[in-house]
N, C-alpha and C. Protein backbone atom coordinates (compact mmCIF):
# COMPACT_ATOMS: atom_id res chain seq x y z
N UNK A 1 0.81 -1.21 0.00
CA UNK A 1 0.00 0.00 0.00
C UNK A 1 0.84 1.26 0.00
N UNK A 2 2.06 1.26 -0.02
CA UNK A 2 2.96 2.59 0.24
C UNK A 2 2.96 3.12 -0.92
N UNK A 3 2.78 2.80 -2.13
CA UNK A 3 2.87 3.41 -3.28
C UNK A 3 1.12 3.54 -3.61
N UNK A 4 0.24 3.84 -3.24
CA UNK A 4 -0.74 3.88 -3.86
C UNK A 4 -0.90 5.65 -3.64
N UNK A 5 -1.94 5.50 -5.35
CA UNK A 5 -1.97 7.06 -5.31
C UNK A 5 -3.28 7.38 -4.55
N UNK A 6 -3.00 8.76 -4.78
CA UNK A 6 -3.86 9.27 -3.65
C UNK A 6 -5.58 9.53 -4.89
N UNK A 7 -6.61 8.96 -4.15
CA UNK A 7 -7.72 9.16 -4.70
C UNK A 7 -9.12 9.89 -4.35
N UNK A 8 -8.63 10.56 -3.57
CA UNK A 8 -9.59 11.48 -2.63
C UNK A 8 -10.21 12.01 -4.12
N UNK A 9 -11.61 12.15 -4.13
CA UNK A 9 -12.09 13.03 -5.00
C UNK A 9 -12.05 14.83 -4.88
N UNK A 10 -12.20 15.26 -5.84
CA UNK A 10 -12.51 16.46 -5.78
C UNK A 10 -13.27 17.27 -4.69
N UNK A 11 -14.72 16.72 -4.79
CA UNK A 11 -16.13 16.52 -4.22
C UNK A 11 -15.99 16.37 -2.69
N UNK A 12 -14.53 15.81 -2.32
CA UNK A 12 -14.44 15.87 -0.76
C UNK A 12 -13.54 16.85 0.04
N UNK A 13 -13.90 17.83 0.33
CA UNK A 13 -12.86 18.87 1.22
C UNK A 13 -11.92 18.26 1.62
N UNK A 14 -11.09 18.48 1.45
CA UNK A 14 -9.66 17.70 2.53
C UNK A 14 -9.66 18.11 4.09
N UNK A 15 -9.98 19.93 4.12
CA UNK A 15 -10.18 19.82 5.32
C UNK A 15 -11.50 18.79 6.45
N UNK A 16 -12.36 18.74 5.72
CA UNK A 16 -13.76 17.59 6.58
C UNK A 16 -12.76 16.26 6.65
N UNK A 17 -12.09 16.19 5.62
CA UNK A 17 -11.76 14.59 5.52
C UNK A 17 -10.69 14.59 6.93
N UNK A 18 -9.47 15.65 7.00
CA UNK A 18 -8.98 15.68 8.14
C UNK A 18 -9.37 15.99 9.71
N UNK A 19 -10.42 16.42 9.49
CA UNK A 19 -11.61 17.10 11.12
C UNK A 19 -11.87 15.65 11.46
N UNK A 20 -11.89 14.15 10.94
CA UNK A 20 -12.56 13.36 11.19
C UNK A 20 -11.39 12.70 12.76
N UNK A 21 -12.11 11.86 13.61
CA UNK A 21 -11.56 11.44 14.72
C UNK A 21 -11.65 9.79 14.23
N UNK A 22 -10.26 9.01 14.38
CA UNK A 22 -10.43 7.53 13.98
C UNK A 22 -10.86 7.41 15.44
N UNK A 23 -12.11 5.99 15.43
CA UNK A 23 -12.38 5.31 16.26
C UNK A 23 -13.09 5.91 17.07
N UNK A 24 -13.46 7.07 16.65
CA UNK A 24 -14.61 8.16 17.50
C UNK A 24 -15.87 6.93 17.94
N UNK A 25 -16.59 6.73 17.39
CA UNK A 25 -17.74 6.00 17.37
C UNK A 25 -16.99 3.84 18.11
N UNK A 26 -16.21 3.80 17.93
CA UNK A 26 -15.39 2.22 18.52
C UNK A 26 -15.89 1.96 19.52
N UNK A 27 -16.10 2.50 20.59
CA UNK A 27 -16.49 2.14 22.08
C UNK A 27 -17.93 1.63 21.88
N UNK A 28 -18.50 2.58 22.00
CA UNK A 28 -20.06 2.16 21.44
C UNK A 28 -20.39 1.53 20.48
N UNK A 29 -19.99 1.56 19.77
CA UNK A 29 -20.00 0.17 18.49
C UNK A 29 -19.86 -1.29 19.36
N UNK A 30 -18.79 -1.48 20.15
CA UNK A 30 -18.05 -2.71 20.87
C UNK A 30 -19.36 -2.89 22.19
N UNK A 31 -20.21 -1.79 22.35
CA UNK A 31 -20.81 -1.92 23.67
C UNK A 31 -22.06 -2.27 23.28
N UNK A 32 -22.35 -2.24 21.97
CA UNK A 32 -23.72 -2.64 21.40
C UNK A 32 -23.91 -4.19 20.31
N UNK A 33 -22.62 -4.85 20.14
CA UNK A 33 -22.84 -5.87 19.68
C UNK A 33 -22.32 -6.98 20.96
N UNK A 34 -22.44 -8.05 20.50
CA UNK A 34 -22.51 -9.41 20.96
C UNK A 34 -21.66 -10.43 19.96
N UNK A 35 -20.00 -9.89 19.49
CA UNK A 35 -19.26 -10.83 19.00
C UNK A 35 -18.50 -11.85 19.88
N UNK A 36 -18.76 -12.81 18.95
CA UNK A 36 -17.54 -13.99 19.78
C UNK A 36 -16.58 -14.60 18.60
N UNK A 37 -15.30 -14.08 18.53
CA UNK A 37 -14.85 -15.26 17.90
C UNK A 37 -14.52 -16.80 18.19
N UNK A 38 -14.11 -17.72 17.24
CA UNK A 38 -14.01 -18.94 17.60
C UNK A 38 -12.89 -19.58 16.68
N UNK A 39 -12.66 -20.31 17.11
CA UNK A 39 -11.51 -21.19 16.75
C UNK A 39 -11.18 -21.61 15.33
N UNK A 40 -10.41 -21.80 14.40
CA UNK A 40 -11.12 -21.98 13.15
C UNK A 40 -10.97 -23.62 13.07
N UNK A 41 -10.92 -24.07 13.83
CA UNK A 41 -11.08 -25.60 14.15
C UNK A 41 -12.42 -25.65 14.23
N UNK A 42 -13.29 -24.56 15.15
CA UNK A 42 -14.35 -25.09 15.21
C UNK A 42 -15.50 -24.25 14.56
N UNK A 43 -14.66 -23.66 13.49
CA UNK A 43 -15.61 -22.74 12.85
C UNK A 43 -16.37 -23.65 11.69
N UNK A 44 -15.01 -24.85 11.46
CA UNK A 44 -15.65 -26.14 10.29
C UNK A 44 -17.25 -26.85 10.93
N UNK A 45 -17.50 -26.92 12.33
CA UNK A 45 -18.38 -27.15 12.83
C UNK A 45 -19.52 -26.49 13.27
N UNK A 46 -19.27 -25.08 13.38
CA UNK A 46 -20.06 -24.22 13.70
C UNK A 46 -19.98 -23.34 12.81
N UNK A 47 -20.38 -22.93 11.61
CA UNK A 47 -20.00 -22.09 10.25
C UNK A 47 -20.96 -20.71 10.70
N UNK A 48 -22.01 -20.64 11.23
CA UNK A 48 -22.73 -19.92 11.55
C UNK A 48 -23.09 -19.45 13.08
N UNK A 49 -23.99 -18.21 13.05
CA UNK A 49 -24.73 -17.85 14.68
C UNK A 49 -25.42 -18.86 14.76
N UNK A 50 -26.04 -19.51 13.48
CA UNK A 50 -27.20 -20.37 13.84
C UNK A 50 -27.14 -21.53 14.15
N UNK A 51 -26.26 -22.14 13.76
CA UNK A 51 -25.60 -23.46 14.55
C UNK A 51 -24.65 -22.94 15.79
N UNK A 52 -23.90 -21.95 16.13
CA UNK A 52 -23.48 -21.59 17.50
C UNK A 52 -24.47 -22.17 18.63
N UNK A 53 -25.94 -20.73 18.27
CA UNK A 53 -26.81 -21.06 19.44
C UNK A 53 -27.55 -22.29 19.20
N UNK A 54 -27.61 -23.18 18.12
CA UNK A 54 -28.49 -24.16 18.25
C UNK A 54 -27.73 -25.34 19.26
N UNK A 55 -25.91 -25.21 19.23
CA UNK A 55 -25.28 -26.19 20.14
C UNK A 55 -25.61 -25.80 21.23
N UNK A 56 -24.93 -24.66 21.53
CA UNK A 56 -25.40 -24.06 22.94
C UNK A 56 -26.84 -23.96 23.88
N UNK A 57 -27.51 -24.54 22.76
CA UNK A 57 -29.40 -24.02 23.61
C UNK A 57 -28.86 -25.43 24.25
N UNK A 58 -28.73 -26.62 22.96
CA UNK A 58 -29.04 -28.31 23.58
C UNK A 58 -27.84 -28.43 24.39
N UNK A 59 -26.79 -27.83 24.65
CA UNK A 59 -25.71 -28.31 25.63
C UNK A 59 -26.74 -27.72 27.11
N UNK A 60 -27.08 -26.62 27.22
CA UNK A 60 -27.44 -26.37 28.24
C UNK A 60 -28.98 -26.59 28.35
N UNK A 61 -29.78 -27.14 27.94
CA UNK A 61 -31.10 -27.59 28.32
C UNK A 61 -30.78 -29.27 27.98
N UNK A 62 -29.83 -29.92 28.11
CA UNK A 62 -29.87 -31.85 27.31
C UNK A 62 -28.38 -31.91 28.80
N UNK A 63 -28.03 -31.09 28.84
CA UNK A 63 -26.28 -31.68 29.99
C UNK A 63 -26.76 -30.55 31.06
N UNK A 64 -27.33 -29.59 31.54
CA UNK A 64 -27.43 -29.04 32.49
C UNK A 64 -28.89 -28.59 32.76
N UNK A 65 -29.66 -29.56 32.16
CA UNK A 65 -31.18 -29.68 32.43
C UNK A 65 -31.83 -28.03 32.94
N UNK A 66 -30.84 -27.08 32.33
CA UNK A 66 -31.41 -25.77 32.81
C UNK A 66 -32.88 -25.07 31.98
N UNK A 67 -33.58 -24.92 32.73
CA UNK A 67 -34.79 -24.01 32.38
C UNK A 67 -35.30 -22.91 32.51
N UNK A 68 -35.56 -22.21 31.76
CA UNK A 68 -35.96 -20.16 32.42
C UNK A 68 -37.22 -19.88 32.41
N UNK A 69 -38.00 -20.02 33.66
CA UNK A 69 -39.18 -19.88 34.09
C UNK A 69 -40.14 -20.76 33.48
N UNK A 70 -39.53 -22.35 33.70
CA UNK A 70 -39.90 -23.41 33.42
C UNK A 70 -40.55 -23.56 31.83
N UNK A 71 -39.68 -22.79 31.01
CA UNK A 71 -39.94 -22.77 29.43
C UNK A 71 -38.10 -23.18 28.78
N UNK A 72 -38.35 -23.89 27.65
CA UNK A 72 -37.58 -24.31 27.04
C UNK A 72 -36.79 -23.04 26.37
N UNK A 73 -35.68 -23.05 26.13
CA UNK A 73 -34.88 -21.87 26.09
C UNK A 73 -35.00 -22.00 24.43
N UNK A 74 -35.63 -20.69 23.86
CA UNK A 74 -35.95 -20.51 22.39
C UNK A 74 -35.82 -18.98 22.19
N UNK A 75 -35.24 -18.58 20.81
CA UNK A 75 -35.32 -17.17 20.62
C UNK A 75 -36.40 -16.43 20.65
């Protein structure tokens, strides 16, 4: 990337483009999602959210017989 030219359009002030703050918005971004990474061992097994929580519901309602207000744990 050290040689790439510069492509800022016309159309964009340089000064707005420099007023900007990196990572202004990062905190709150990080405080409003729910990522997990995972292993890529076990990403061959779990490719998705939707197989994540479908292991996780039956590990914990089939091996720790847990229940939440005596209802089966469902989205």
């Amino acid at each position: 990337m050290g040689g790439d030219k510069d492509t800022l359009r016309d159309e964009y002030p340089e000064d707005l483009i420099r007023s900007g703050v990196r990572g202004k918005y990062a905190k709150r971004y990080r405080e409003g999602t729910n990522i997990v990474f995972i292993d890529p061992d076990l990403h061959k097994l779990f490719p998705d959210s939707k197989a994540v929580n479908r292991a996780l519901r039956e590990k914990v309602e089939t091996h720790l017989n847990l229940h939440i207000e005596g209802r089966r744990l469902t989205p």
